[in-house]
Protein backbone atom coordinates (compact mmCIF):
# COMPACT_ATOMS: atom_id res chain seq x y z
CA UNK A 1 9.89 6.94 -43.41
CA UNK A 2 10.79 9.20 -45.88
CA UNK A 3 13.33 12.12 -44.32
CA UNK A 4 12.05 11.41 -41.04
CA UNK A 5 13.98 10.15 -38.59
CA UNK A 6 12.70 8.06 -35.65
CA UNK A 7 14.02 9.15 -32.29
CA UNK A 8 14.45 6.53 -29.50
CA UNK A 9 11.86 7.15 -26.36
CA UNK A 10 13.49 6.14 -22.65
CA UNK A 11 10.85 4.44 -20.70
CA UNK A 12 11.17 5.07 -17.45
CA UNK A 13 10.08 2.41 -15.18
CA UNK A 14 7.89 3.70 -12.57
CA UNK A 15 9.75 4.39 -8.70
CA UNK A 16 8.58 1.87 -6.17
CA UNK A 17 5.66 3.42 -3.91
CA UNK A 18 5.18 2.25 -0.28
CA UNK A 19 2.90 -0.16 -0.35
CA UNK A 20 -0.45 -0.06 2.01
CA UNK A 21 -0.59 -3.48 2.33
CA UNK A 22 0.09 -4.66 5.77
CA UNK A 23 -0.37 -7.71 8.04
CA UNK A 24 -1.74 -7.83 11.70
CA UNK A 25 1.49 -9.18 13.92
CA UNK A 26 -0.87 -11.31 16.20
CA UNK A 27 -3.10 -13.12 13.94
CA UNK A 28 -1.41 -12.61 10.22
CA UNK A 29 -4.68 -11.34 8.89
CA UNK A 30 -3.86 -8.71 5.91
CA UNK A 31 -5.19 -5.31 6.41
CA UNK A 32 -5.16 -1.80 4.38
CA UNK A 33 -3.31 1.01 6.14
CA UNK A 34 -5.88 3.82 5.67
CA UNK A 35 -4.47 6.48 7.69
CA UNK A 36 -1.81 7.54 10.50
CA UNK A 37 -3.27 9.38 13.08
CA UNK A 38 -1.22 11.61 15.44
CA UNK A 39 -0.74 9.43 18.32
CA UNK A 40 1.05 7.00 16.68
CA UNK A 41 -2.10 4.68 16.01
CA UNK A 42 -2.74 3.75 12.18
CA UNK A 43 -6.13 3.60 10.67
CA UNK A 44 -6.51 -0.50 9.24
CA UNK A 45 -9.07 -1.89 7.06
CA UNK A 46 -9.13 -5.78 7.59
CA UNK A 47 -9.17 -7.20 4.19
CA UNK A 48 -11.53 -9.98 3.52
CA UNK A 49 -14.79 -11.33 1.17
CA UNK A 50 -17.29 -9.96 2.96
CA UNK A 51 -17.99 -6.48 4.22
CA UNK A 52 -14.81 -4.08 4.82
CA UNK A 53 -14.61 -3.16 8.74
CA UNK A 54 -12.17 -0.53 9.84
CA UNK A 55 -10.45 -0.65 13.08
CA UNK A 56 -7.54 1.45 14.74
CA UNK A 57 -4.43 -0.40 16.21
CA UNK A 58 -1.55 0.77 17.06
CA UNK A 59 1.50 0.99 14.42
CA UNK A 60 3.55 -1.04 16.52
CA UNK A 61 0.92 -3.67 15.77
CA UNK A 62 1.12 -4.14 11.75
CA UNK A 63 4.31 -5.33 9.84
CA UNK A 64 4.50 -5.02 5.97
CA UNK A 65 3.02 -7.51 4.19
């Protein structure tokens, strides 16, 4: 306040990530993209209530949610 002088802060707003969140093209179900394996396959978690199961499609199987 007194002799100080306040000096304006930028917030930077933060850059858009990729999102993991994915949906299976054949049923809609959402699912997780875990990991992308070398092959071409993707590593999916099917999201839902109950317990998490993993599964591995293939990438040409998933579409962003």
């Amino acid at each position: 306040m007194f002799g100080k002088n306040k000096q304006k802060t930028t917030v930077t707003t933060p850059t858009a990530q990729p999102s993991d969140q994915y949906r299976l093209k054949a049923t809609g179900r959402r699912v997780t993209l875990l990991e992308r394996l070398s092959d071409g396959d993707v590593r999916i978690a099917m999201d839902s209530g109950h317990v998490c199961r993993d599964d591995i499609v293939s990438a040409s199987d998933i579409t962003p949610a």
